[in-house]
Protein backbone atom coordinates (compact mmCIF):
# COMPACT_ATOMS: atom_id res chain seq x y z
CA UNK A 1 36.13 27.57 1.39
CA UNK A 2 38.71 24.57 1.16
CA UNK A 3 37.20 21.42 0.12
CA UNK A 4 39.96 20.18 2.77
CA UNK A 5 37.20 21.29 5.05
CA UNK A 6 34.50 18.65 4.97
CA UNK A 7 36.34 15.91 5.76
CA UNK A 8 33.86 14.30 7.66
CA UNK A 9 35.22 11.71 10.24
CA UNK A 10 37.23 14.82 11.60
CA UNK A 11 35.11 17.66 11.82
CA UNK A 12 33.94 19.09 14.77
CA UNK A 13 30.54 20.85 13.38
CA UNK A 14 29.27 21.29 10.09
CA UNK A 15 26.84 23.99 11.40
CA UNK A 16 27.96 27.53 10.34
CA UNK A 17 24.94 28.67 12.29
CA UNK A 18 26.60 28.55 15.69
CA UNK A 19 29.75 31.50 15.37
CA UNK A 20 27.42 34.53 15.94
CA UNK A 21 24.34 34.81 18.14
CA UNK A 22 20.45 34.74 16.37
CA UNK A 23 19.45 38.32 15.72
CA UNK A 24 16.15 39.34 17.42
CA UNK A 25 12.97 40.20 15.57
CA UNK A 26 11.24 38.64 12.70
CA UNK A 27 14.09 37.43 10.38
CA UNK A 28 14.04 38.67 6.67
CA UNK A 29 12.64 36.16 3.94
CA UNK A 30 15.56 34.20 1.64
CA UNK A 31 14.78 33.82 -1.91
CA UNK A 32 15.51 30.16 -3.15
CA UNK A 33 18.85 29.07 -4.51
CA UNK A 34 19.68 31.01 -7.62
CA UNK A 35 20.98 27.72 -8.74
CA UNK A 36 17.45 26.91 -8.43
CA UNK A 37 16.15 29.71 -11.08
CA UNK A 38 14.00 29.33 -13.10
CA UNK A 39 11.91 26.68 -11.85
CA UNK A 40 12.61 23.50 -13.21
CA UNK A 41 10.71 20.67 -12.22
CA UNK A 42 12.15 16.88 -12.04
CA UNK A 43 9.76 15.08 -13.40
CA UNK A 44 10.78 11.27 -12.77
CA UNK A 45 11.08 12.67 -8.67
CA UNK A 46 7.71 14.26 -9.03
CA UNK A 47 6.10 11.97 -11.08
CA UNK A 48 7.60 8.58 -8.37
CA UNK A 49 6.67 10.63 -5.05
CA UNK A 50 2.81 11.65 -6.65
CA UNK A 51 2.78 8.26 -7.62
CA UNK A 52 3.52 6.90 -3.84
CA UNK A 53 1.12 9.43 -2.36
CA UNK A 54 -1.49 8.37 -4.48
CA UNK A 55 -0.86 4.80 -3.63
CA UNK A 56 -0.87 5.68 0.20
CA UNK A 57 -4.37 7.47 0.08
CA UNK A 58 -5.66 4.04 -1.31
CA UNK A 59 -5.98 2.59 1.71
CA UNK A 60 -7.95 5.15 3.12
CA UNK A 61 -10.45 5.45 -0.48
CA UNK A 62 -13.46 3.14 -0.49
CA UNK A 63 -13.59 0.46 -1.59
CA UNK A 64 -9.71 -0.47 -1.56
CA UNK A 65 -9.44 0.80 1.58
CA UNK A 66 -11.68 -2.08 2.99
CA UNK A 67 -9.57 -4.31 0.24
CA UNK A 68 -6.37 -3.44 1.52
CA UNK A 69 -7.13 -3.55 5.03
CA UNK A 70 -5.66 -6.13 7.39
CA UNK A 71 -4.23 -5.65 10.69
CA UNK A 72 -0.65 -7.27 9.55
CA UNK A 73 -0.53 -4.80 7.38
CA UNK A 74 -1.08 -1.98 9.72
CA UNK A 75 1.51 -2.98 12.26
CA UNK A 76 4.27 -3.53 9.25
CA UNK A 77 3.70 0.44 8.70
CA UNK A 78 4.14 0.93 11.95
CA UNK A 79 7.08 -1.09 12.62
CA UNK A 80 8.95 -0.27 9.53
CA UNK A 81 8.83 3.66 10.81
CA UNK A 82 10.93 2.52 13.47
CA UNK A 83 13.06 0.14 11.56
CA UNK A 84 13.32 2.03 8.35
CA UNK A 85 12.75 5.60 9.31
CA UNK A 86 14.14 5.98 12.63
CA UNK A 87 17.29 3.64 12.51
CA UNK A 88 17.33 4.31 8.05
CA UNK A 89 17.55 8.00 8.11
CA UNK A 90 18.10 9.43 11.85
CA UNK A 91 20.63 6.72 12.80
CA UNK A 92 22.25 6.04 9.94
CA UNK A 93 21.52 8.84 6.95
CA UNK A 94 21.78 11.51 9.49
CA UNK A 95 23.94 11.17 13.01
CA UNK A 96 26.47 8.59 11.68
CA UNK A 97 27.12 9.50 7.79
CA UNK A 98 26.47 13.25 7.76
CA UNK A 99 27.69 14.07 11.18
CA UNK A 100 30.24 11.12 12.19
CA UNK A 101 28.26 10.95 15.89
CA UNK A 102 29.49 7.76 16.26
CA UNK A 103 31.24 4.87 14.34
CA UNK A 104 30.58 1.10 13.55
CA UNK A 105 31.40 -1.78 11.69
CA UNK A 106 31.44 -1.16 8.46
CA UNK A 107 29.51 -4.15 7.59
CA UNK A 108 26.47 -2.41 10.05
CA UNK A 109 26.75 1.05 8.28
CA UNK A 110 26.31 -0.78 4.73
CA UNK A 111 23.40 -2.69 6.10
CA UNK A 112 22.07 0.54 8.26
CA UNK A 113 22.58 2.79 4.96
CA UNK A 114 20.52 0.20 2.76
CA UNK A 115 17.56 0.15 5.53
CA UNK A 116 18.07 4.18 4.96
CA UNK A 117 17.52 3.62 1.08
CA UNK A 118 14.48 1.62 1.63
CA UNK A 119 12.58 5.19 2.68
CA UNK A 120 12.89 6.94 -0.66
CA UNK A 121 14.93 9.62 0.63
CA UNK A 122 17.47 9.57 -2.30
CA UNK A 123 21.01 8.09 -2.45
CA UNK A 124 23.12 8.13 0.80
CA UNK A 125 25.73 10.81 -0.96
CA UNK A 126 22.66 12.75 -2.08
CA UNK A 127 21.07 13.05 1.22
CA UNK A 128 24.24 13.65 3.26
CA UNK A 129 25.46 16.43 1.07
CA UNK A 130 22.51 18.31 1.03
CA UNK A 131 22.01 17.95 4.84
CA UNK A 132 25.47 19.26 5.18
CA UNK A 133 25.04 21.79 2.81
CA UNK A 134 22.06 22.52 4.86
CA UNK A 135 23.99 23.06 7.88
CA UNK A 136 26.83 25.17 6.63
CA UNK A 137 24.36 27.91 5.29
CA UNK A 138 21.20 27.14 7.89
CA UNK A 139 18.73 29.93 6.83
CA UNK A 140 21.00 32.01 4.81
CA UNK A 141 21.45 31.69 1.01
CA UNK A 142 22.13 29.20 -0.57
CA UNK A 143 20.52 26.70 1.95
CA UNK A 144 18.83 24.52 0.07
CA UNK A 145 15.42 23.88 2.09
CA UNK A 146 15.28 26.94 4.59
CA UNK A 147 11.17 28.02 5.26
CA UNK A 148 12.65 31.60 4.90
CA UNK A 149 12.06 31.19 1.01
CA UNK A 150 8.60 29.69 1.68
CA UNK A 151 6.94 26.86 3.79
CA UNK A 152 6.03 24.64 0.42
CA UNK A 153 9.62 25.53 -0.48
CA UNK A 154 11.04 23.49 2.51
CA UNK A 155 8.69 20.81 3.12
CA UNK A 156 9.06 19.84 -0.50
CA UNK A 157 9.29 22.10 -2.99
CA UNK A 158 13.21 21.70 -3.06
CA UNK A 159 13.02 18.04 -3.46
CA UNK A 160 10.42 18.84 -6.61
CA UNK A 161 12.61 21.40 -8.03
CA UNK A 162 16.12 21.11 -10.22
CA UNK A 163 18.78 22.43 -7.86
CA UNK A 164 21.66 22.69 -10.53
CA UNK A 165 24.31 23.04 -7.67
CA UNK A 166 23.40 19.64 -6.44
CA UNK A 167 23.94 17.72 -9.59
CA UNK A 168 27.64 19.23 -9.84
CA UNK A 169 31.08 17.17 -9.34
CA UNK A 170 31.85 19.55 -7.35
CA UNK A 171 29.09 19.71 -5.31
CA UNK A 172 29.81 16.22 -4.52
CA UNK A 173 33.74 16.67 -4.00
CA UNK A 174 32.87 19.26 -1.09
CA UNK A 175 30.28 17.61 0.47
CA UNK A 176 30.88 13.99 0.30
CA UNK A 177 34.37 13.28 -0.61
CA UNK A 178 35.05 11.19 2.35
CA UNK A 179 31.59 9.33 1.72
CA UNK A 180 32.48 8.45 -1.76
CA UNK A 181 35.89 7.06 -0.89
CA UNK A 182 34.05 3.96 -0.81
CA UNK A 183 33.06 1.83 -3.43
CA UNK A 184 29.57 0.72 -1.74
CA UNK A 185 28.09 4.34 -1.69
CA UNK A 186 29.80 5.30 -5.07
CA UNK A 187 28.27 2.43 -6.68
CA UNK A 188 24.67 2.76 -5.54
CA UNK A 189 24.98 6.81 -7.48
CA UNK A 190 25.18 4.99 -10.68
CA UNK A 191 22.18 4.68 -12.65
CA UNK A 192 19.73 5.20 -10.03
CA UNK A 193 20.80 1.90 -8.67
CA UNK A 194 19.49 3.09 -4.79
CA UNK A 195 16.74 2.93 -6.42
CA UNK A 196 16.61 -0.86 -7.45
CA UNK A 197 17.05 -1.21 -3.95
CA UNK A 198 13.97 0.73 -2.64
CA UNK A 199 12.39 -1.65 -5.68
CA UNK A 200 13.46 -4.83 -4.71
CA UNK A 201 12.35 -4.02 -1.13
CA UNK A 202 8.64 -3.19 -2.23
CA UNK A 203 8.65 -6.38 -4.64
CA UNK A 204 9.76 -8.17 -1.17
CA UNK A 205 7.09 -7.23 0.83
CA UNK A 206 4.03 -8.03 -2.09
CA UNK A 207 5.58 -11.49 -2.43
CA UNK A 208 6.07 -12.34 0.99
CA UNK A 209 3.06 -11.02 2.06
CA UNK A 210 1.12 -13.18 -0.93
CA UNK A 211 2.76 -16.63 0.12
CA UNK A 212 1.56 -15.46 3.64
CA UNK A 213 -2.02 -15.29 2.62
CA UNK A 214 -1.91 -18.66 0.27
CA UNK A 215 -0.32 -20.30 3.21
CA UNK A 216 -3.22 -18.82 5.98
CA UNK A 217 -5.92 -19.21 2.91
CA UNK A 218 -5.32 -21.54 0.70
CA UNK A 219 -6.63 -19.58 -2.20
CA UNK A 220 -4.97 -17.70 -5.05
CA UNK A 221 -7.38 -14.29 -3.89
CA UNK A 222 -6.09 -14.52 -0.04
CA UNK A 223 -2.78 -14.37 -1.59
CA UNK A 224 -3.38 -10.99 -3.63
CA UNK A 225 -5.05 -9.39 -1.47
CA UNK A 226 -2.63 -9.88 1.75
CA UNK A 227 0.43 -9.14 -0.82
CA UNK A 228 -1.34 -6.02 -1.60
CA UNK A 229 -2.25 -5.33 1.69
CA UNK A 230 1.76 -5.92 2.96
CA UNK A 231 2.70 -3.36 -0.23
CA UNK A 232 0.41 -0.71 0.39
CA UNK A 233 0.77 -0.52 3.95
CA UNK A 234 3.93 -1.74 3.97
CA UNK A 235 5.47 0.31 2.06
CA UNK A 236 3.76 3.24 0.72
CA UNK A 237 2.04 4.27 3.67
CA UNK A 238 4.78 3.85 6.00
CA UNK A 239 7.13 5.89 3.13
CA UNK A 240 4.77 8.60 3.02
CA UNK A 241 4.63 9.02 6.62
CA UNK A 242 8.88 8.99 7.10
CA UNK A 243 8.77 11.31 4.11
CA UNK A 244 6.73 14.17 5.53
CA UNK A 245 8.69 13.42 9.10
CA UNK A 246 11.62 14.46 7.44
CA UNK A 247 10.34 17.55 5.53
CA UNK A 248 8.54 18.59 8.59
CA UNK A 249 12.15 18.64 10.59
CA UNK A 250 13.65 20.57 7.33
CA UNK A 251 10.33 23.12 7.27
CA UNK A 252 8.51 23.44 11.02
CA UNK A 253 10.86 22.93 13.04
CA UNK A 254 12.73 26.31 12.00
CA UNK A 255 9.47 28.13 12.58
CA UNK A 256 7.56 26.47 15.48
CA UNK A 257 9.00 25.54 19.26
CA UNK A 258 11.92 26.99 21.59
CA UNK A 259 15.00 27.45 21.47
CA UNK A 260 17.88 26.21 23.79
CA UNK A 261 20.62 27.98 22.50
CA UNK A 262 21.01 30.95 20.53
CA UNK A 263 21.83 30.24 16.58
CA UNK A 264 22.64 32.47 14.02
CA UNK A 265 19.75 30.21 11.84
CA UNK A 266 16.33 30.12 13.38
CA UNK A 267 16.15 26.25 14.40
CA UNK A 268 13.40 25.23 17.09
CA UNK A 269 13.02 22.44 19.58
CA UNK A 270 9.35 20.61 18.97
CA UNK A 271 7.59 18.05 21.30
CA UNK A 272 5.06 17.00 19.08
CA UNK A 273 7.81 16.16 15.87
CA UNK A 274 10.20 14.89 17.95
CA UNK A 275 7.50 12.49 18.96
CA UNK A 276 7.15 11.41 15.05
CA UNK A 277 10.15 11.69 13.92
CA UNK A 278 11.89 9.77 17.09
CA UNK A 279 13.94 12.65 18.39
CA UNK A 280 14.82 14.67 15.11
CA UNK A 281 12.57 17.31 16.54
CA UNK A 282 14.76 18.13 19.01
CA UNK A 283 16.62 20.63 15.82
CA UNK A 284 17.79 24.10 18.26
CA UNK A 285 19.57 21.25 20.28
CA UNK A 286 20.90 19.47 17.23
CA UNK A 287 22.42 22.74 15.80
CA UNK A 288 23.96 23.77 18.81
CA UNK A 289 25.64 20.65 18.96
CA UNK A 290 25.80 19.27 15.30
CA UNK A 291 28.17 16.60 15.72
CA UNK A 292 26.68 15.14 18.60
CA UNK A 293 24.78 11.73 18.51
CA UNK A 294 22.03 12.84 21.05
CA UNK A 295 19.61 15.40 20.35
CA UNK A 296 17.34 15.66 23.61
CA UNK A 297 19.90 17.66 25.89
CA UNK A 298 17.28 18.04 28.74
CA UNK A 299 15.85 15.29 31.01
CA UNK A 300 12.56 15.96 29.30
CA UNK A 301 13.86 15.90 26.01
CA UNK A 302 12.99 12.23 24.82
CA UNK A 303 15.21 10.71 21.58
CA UNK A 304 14.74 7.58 20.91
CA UNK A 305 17.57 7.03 17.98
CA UNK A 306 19.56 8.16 20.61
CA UNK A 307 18.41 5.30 22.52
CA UNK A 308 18.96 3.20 19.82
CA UNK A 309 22.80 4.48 19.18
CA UNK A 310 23.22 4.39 22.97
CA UNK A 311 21.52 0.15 23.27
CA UNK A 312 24.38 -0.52 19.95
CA UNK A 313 27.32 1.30 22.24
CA UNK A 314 26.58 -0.87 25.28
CA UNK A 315 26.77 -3.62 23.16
CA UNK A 316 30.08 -3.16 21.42
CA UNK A 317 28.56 -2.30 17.75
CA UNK A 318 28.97 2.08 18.33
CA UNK A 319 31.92 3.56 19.30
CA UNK A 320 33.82 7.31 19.81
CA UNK A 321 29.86 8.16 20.19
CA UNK A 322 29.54 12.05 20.30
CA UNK A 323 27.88 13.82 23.31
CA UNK A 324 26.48 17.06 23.36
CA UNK A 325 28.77 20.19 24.15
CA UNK A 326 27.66 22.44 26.94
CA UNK A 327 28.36 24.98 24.41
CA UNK A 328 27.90 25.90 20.14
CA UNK A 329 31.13 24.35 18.47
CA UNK A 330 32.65 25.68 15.69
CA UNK A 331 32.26 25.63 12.36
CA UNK A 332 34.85 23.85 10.51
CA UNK A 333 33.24 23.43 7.12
């Protein structure tokens, strides 16, 4: 296939899953990538996401959970799911970079793509070709994350594991081509420099958070602990959480729900993770309709980063916003 065909701001669909109708009966198991074989883990991504879960369960461990505890905290996780997991990765990572639902300033998409960064989901260019790799082969080989080879395979295994293709010029050329055209995103693949900014982010919230509790205190200790409070809640709990939203899109939600359309891949439609994950759930709908910047096509079908993308249209910041077909598109990857 052309690398002429992923150029992104013109493509229709990047879902290859939508030419032929879903076969009936229980679909036969994919192996993992062969670019995958043998096993290989990467251990600065295993060792920095066991790291983060470990930090997470502290606030639930006695005594540091009581420690770490304050109600600041708390709603900071919660917030920052909204503001860096749904508008990070499902406005910005996923509808506008990978599938060009919509377009915006390009002063909003650096700041939108930076908010993305701030989940630990990998470089923009990483992400996006993947996902769109992800869509051209949905549950055949080699998609990179499909529960066919496995459930721990596609909740996280694949992040845990080398994939050789992915670390490929080429693999880069016919995924992201148009993504790395500019200098912001091209820059932030050098020397793990996305992840200074997931860094300087964390460092933000500790420091902020401790001249929060000197100024409410007065004391050196009321300081600590609130800055540690801020950066464990924060941060790692509310990364943790985004984290196994996204996986649980990539593994459960080809497995578990209904279907709207008929796919050759076996993507579902889930209440329940479209709840967490602010409309991603929604997947049967979002690869019938790849390109489209709204994934609930009934009534019922609540999205709220659609909501989001459809508050910045009103307001002048989205534009050429994609709606749903009434039908599959294409494939033109």
């Amino acid at each position: 296939m052309s690398t002429e065909a992923i150029e992104a701001p013109d493509q229709e669909s990047g879902d290859s899953s939508q030419t032929t109708p879903a076969s009936s009966g229980r679909p036969p198991r994919v192996d993992i990538p062969e670019t995958a074989k043998p096993p290989e883990l990467q251990v600065t991504y295993a060792l920095v996401i066991g790291l983060v879960h470990l930090a997470a369960l502290m606030v639930v461990i006695p005594p540091m959970a009581g420690y770490l505890f304050s109600w600041s905290g708390l709603v900071l996780a919660v917030l920052g799911h909204f503001f860096y997991g749904m508008i990070g990765i499902n406005v910005c990572y996923h509808r506008l970079l990978t599938h060009r639902g919509f377009k915006c300033p390009l002063w909003l998409e650096h700041s939108l793509a930076v908010l993305g960064i701030c989940n630990l989901q990998d470089s923009p260019a990483r992400w996006v070709a993947i996902h769109r790799m992800h869509h051209q082969h949905s549950d055949h080989q080699p998609d990179p994350h499909t529960p066919k080879a496995g459930f721990w395979w596609s909740h996280v295994g694949w992040v845990l594991y080398r994939n050789r293709d992915h670390d490929t010029t080429s693999h880069f050329e016919r995924y992201v081509r148009d993504l790395l055209r500019d200098p912001f995103y091209l820059k932030l693949e050098a020397r793990w420099r996305w992840f200074g900014i997931f860094a300087s982010h964390a460092l933000l919230y500790y420091l902020i958070g401790s001249a929060v509790g000197y100024y409410m205190t007065g004391t050196l200790a009321g300081a600590v602990q609130l800055g540690l409070s801020w950066f464990f809640w924060g941060v790692f709990v509310r990364v943790v959480v985004v984290l196994h939203g996204t996986w649980a899109v990539n593994s459960l939600t080809h497995v578990i729900g209904y279907r709207n359309y008929e796919t050759r891949d076996d993507s579902r439609n889930h209440w329940l993770i479209a709840i967490l994950t602010h409309g991603e759930g929604w997947h049967n709908n979002h690869h019938a309709s790849p390109r489209a910047a709204m994934h609930g096509h009934r009534w019922w079908e609540y999205d709220m980063a659609w909501s989001v993308i459809r508050m910045m249209e009103i307001v002048g910041l989205a534009t050429d916003v994609v709606r749903p077909g009434k039908t599959a598109e294409p494939a033109d990857w």
